[in-house]
ModelCIF file with pLDDT and N, C-alpha, C, O atoms, coordinates in Angstrom:
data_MODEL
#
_entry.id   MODEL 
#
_entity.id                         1 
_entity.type                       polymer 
_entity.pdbx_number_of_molecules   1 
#
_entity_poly.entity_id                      1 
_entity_poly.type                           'polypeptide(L)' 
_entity_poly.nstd_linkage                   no 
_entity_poly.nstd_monomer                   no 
_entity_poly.pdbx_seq_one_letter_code       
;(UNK)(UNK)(UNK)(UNK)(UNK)(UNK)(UNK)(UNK)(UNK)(UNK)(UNK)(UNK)(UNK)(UNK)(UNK)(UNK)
(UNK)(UNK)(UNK)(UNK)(UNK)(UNK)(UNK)(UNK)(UNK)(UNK)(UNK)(UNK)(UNK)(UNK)(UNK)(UNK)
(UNK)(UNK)(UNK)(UNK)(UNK)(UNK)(UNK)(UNK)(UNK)(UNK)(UNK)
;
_entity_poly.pdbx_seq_one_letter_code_can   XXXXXXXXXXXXXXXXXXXXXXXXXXXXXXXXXXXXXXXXXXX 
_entity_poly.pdbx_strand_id                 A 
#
loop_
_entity_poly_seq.entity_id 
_entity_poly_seq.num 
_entity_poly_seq.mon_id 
_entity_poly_seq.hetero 
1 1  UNK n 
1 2  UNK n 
1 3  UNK n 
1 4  UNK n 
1 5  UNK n 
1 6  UNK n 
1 7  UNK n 
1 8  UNK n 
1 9  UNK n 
1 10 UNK n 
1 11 UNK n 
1 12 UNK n 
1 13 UNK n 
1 14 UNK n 
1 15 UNK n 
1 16 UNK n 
1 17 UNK n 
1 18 UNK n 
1 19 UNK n 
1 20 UNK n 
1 21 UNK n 
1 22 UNK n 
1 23 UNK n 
1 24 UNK n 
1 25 UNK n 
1 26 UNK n 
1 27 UNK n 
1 28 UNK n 
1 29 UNK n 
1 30 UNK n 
1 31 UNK n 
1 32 UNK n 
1 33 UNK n 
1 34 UNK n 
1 35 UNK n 
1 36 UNK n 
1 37 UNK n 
1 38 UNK n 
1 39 UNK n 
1 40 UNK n 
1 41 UNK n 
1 42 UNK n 
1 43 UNK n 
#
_struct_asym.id          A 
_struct_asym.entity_id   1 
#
loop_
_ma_qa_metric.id 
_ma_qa_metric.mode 
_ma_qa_metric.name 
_ma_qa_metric.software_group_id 
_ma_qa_metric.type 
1 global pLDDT . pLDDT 
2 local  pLDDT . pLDDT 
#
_ma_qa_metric_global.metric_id      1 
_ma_qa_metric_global.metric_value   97.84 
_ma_qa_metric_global.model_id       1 
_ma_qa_metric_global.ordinal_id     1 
#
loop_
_ma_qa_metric_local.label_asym_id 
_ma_qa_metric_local.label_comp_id 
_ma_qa_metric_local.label_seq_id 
_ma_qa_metric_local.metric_id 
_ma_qa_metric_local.metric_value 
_ma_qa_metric_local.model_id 
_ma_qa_metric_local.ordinal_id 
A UNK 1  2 97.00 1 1  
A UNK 2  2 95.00 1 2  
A UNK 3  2 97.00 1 3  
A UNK 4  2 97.00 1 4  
A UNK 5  2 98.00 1 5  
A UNK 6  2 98.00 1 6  
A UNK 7  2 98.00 1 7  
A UNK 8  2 99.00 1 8  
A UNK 9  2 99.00 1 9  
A UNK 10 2 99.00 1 10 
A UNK 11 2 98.00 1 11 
A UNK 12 2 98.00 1 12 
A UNK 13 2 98.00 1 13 
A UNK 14 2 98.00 1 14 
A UNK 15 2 98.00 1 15 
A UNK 16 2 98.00 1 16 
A UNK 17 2 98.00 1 17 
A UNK 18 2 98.00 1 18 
A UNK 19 2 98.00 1 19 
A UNK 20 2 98.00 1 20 
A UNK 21 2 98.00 1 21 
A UNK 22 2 98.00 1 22 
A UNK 23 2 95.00 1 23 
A UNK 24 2 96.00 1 24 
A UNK 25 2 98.00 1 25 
A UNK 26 2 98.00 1 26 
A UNK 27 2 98.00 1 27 
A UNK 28 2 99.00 1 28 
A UNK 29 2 98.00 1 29 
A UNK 30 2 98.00 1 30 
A UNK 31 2 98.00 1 31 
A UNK 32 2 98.00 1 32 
A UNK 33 2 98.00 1 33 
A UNK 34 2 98.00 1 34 
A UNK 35 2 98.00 1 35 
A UNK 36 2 98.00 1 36 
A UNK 37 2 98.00 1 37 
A UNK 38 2 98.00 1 38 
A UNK 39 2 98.00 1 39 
A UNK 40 2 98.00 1 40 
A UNK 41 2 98.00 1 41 
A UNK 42 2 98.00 1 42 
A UNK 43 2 98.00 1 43 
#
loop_
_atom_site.group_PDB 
_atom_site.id 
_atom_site.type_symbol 
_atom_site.label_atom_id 
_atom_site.label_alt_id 
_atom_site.label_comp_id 
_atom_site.label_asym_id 
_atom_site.label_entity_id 
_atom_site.label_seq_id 
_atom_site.pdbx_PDB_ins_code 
_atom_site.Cartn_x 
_atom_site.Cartn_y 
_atom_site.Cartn_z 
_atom_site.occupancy 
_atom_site.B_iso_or_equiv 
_atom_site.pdbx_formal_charge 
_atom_site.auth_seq_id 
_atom_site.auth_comp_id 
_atom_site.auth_asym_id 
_atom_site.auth_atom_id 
_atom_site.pdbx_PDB_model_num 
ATOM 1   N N  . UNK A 1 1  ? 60.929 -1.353 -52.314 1.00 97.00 ? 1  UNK A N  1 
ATOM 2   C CA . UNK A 1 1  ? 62.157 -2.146 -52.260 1.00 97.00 ? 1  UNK A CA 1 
ATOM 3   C C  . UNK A 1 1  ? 62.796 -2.256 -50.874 1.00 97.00 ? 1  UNK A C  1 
ATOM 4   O O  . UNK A 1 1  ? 63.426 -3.243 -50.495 1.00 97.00 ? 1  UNK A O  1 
ATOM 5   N N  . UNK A 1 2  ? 62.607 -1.317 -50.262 1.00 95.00 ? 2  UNK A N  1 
ATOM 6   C CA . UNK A 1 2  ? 63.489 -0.913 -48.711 1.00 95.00 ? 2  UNK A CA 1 
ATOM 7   C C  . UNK A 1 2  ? 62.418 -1.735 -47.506 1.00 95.00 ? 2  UNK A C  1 
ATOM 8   O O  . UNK A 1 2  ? 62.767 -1.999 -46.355 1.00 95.00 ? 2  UNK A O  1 
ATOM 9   N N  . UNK A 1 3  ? 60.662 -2.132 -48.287 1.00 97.00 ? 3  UNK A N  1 
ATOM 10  C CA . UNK A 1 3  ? 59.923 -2.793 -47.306 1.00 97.00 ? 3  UNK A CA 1 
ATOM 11  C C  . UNK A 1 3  ? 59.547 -2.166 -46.417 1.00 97.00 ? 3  UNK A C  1 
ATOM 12  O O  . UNK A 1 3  ? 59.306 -2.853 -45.424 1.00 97.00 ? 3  UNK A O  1 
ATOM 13  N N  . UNK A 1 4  ? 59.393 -1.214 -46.319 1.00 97.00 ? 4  UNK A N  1 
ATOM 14  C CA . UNK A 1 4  ? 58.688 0.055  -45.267 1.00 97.00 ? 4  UNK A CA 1 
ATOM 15  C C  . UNK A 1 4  ? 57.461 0.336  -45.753 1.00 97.00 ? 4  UNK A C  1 
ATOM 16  O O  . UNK A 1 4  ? 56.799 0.757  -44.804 1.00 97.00 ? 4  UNK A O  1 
ATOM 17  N N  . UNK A 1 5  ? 56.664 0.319  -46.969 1.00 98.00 ? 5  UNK A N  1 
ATOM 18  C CA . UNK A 1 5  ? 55.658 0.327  -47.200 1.00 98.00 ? 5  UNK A CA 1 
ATOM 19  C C  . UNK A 1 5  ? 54.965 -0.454 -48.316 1.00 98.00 ? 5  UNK A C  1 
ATOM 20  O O  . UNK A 1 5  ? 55.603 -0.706 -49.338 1.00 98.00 ? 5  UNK A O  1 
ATOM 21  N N  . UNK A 1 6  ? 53.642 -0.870 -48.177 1.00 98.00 ? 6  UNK A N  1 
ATOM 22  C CA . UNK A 1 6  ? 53.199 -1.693 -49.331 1.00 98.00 ? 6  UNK A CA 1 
ATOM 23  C C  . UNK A 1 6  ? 51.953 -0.798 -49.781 1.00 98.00 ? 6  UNK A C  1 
ATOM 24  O O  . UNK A 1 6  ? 51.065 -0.346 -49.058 1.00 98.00 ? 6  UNK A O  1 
ATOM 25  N N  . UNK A 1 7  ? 52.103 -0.671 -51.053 1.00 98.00 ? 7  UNK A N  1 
ATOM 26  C CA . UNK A 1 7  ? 51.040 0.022  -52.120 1.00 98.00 ? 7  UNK A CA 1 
ATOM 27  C C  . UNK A 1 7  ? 49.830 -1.216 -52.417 1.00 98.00 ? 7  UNK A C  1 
ATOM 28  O O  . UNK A 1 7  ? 50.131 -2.145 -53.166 1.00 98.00 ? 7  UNK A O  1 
ATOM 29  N N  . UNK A 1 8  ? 48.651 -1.167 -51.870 1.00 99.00 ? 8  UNK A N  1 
ATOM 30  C CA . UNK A 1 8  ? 48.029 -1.884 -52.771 1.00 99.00 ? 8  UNK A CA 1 
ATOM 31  C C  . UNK A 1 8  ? 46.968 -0.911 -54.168 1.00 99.00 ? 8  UNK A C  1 
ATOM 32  O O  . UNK A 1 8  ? 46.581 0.246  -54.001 1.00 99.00 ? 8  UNK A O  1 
ATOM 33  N N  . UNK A 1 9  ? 46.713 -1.682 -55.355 1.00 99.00 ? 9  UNK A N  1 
ATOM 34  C CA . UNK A 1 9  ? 46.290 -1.050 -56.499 1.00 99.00 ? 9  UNK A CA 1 
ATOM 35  C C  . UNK A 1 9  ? 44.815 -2.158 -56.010 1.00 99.00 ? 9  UNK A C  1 
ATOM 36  O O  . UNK A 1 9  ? 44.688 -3.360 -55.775 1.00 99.00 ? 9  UNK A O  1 
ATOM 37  N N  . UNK A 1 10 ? 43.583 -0.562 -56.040 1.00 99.00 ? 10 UNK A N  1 
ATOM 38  C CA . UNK A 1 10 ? 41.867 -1.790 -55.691 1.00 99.00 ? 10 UNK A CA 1 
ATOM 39  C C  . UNK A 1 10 ? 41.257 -1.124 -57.311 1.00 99.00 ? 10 UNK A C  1 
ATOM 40  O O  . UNK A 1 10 ? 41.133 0.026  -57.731 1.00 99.00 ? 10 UNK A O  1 
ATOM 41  N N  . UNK A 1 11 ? 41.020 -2.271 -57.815 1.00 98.00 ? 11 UNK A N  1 
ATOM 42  C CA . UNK A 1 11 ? 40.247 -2.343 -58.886 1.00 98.00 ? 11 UNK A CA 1 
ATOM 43  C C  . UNK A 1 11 ? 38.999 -1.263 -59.057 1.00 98.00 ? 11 UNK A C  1 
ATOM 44  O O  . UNK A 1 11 ? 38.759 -0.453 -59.952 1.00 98.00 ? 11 UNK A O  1 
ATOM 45  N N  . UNK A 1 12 ? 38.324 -1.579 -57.862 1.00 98.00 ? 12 UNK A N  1 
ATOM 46  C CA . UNK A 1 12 ? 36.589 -1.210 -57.966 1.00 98.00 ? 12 UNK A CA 1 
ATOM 47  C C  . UNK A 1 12 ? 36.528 -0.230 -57.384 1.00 98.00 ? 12 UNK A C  1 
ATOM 48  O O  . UNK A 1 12 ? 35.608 0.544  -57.649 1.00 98.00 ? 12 UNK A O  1 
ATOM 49  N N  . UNK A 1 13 ? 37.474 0.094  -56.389 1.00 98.00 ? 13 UNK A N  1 
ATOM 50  C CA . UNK A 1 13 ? 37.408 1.619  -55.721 1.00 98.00 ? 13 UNK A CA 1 
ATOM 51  C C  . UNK A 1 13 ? 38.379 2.638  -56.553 1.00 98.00 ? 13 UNK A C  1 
ATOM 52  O O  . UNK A 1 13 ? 38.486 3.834  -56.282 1.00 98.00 ? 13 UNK A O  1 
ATOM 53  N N  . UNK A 1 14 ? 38.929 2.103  -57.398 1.00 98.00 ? 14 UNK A N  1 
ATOM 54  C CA . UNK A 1 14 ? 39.899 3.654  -58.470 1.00 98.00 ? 14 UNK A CA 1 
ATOM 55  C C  . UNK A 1 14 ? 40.929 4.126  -57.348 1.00 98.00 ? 14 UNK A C  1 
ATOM 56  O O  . UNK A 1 14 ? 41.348 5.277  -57.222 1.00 98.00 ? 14 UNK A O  1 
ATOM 57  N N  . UNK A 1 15 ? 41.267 3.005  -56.542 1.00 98.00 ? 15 UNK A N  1 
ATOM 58  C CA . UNK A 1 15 ? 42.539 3.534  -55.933 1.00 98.00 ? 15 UNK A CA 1 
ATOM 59  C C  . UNK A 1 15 ? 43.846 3.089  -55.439 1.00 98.00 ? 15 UNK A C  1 
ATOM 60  O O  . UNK A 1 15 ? 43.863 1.860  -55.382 1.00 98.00 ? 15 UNK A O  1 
ATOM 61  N N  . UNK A 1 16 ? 44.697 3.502  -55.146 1.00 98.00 ? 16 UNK A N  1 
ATOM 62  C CA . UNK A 1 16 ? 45.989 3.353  -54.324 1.00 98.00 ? 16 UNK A CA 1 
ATOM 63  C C  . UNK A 1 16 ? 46.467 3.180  -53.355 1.00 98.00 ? 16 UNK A C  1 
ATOM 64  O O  . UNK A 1 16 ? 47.270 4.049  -53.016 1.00 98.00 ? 16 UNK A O  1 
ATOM 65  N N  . UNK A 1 17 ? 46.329 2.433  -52.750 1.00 98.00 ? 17 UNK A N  1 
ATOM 66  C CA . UNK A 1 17 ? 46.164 2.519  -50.922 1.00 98.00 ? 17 UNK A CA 1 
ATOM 67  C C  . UNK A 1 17 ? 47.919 2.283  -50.606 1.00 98.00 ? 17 UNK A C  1 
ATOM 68  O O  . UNK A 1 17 ? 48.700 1.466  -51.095 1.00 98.00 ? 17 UNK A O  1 
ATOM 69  N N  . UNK A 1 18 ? 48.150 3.470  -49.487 1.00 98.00 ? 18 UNK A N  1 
ATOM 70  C CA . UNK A 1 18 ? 49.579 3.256  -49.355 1.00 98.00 ? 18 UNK A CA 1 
ATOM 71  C C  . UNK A 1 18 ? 49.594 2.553  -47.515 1.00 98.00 ? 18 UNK A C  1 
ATOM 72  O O  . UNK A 1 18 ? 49.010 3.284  -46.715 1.00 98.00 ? 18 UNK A O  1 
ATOM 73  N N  . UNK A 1 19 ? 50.103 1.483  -47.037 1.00 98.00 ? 19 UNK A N  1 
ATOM 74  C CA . UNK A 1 19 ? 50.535 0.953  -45.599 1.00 98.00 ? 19 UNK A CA 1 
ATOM 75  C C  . UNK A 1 19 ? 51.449 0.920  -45.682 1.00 98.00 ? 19 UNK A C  1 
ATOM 76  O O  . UNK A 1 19 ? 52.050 0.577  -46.700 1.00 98.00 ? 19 UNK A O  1 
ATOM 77  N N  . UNK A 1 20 ? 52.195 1.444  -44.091 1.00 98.00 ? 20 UNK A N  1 
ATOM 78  C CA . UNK A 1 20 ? 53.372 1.289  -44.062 1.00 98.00 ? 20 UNK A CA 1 
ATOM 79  C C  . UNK A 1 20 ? 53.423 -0.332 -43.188 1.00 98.00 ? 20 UNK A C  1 
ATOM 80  O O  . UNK A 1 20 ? 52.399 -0.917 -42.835 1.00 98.00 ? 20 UNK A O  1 
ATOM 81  N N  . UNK A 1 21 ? 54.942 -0.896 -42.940 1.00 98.00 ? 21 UNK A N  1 
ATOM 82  C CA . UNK A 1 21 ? 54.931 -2.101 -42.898 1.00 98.00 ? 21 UNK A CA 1 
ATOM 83  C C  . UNK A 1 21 ? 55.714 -1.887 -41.459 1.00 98.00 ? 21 UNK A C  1 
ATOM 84  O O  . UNK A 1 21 ? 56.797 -1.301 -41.460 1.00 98.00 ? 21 UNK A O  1 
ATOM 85  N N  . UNK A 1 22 ? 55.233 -2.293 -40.443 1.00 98.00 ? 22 UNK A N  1 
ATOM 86  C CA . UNK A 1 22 ? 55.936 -2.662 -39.093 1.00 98.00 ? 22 UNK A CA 1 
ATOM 87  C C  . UNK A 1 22 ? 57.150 -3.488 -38.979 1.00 98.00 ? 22 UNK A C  1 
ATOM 88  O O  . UNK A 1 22 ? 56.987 -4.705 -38.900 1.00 98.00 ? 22 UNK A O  1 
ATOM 89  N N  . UNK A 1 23 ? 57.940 -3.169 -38.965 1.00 95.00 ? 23 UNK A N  1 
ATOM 90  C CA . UNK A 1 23 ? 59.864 -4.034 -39.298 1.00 95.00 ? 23 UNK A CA 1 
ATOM 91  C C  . UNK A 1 23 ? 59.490 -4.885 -38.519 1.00 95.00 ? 23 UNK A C  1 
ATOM 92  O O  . UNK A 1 23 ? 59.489 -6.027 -38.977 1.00 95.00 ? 23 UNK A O  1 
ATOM 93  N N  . UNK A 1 24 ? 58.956 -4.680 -36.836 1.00 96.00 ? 24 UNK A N  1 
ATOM 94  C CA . UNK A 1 24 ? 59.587 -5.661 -36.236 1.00 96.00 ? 24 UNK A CA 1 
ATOM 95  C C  . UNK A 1 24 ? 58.329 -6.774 -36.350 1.00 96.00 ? 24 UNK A C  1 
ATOM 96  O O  . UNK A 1 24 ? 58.551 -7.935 -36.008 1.00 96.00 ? 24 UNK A O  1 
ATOM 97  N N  . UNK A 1 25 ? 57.441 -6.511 -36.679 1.00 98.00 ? 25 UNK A N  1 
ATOM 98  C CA . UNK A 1 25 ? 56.473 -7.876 -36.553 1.00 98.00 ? 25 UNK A CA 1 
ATOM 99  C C  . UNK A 1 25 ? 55.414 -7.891 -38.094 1.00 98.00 ? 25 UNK A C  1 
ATOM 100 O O  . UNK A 1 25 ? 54.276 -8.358 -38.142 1.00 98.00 ? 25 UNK A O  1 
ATOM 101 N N  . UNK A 1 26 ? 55.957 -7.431 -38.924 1.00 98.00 ? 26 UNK A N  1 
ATOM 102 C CA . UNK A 1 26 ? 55.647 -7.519 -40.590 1.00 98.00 ? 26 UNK A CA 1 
ATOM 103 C C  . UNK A 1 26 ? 53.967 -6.878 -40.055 1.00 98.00 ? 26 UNK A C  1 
ATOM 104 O O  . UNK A 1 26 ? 53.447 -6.672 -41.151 1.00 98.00 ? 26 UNK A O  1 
ATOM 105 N N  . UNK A 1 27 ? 53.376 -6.655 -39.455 1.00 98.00 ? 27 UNK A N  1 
ATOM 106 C CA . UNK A 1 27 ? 52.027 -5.850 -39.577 1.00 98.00 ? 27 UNK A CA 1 
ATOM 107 C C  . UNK A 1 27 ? 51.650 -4.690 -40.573 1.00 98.00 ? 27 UNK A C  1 
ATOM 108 O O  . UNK A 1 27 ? 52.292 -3.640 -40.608 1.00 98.00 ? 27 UNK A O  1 
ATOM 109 N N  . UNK A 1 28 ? 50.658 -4.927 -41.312 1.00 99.00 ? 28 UNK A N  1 
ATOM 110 C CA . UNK A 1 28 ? 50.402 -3.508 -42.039 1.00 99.00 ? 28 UNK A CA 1 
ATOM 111 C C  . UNK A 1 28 ? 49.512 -2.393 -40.914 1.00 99.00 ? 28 UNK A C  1 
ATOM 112 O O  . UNK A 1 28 ? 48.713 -2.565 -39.994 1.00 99.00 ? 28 UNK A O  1 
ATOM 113 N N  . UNK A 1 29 ? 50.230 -1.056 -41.647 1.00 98.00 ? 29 UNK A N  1 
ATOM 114 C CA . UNK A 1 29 ? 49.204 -0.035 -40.787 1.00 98.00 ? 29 UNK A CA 1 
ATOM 115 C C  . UNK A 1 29 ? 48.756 1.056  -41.783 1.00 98.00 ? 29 UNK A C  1 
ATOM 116 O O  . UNK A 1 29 ? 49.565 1.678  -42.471 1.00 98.00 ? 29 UNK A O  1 
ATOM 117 N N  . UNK A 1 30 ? 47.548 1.235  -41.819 1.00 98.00 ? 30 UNK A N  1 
ATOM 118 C CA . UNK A 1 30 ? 46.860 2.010  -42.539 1.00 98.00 ? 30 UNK A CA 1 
ATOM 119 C C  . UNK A 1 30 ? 47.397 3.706  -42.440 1.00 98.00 ? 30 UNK A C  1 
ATOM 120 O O  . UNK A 1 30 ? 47.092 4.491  -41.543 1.00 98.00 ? 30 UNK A O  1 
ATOM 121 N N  . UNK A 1 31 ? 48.358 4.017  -43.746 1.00 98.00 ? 31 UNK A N  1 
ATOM 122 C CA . UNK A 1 31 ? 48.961 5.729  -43.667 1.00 98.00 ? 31 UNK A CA 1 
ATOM 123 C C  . UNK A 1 31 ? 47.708 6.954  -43.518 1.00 98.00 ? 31 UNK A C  1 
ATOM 124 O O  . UNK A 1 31 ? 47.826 7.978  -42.845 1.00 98.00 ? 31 UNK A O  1 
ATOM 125 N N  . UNK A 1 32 ? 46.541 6.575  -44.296 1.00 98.00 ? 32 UNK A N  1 
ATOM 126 C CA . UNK A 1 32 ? 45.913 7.708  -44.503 1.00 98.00 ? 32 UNK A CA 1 
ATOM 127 C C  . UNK A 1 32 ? 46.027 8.328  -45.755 1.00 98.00 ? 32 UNK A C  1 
ATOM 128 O O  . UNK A 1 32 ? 45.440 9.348  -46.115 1.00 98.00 ? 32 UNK A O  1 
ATOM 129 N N  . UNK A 1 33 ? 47.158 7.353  -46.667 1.00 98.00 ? 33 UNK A N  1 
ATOM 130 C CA . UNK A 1 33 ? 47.324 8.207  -48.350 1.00 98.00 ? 33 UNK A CA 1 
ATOM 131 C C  . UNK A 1 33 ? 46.595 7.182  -49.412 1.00 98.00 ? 33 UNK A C  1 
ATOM 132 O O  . UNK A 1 33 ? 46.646 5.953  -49.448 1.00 98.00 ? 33 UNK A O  1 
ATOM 133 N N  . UNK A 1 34 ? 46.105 7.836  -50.012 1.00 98.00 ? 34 UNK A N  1 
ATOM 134 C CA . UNK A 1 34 ? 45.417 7.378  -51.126 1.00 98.00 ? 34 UNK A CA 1 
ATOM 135 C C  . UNK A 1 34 ? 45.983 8.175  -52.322 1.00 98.00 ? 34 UNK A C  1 
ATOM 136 O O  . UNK A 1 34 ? 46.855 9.018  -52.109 1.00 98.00 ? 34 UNK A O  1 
ATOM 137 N N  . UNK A 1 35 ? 45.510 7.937  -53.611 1.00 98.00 ? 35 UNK A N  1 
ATOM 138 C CA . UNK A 1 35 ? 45.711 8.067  -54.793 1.00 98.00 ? 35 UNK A CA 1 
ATOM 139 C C  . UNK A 1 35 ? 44.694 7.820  -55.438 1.00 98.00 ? 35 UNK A C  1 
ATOM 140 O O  . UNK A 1 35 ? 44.367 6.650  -55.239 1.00 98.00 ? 35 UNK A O  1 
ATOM 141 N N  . UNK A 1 36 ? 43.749 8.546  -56.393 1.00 98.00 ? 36 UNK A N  1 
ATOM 142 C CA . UNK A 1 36 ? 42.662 8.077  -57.210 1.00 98.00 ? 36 UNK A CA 1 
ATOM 143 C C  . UNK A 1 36 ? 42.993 8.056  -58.685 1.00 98.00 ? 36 UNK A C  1 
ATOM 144 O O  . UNK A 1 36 ? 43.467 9.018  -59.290 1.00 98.00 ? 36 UNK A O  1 
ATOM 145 N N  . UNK A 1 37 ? 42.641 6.616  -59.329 1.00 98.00 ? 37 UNK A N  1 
ATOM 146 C CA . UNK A 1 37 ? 42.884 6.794  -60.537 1.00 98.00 ? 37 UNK A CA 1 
ATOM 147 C C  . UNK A 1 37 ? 42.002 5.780  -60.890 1.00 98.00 ? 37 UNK A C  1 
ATOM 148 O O  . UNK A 1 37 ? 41.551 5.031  -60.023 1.00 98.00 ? 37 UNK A O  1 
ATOM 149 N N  . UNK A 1 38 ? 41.637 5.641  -62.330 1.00 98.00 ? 38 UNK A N  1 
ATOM 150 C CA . UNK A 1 38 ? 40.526 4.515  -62.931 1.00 98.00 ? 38 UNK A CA 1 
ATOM 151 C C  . UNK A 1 38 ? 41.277 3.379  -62.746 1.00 98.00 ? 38 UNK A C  1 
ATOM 152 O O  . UNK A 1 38 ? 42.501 3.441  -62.866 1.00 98.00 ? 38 UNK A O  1 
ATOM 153 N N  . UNK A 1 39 ? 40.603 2.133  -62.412 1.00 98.00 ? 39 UNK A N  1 
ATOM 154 C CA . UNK A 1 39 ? 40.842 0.875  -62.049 1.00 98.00 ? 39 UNK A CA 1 
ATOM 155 C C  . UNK A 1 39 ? 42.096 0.664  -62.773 1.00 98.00 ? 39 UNK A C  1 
ATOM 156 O O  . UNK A 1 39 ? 42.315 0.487  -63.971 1.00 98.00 ? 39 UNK A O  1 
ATOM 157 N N  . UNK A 1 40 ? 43.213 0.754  -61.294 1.00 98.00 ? 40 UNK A N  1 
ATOM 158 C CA . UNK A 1 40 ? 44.100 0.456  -61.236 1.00 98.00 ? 40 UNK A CA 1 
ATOM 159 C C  . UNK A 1 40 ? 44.502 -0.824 -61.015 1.00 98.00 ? 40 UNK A C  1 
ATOM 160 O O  . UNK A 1 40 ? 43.816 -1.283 -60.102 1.00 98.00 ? 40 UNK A O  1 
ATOM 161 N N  . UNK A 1 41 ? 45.542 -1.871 -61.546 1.00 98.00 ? 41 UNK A N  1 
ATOM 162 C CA . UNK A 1 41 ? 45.687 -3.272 -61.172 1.00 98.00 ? 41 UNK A CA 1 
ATOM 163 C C  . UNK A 1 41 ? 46.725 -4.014 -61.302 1.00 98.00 ? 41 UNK A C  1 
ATOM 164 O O  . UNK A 1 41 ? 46.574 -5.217 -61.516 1.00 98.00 ? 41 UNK A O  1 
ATOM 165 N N  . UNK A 1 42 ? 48.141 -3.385 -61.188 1.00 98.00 ? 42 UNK A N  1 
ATOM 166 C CA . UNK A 1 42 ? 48.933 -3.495 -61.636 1.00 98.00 ? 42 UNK A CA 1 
ATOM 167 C C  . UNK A 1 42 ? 50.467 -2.406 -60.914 1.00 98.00 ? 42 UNK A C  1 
ATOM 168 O O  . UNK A 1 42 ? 50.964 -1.584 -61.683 1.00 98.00 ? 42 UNK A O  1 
ATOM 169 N N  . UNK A 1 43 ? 51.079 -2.552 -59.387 1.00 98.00 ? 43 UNK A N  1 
ATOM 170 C CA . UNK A 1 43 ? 52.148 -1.369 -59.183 1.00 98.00 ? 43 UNK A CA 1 
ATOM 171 C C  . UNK A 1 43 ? 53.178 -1.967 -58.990 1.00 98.00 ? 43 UNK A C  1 
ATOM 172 O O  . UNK A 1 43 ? 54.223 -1.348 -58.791 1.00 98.00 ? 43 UNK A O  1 
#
C-alpha cells in the first residue's frame, strides 16, 4: 500500500518474489527474499 515494495506470486517456480520499488524513478530491485509455496497466483 505505502509502494515501497512489490510482491510478485510465479506460478511454476512455487514462489514469492519480494522487490523493493525505487521512489524516485519507479525501478524494481531485486531484495533477495523469497517465500516457497505450491503455485501461488494470486497476493
Amino acid at each position: 500500500p505505502n509502494g515501497r515494495y512489490l510482491l510478485a506470486a510465479n506460478r511454476d517456480s512455487d514462489n514469492i518474489v519480494t522487490f523493493e520499488v525505487d521512489q524516485n524513478s519507479g525501478k524494481l530491485l531485486f531484495t533477495g527474499k523469497s517465500v516457497t509455496l505450491a503455485k501461488p497466483v494470486c497476493v
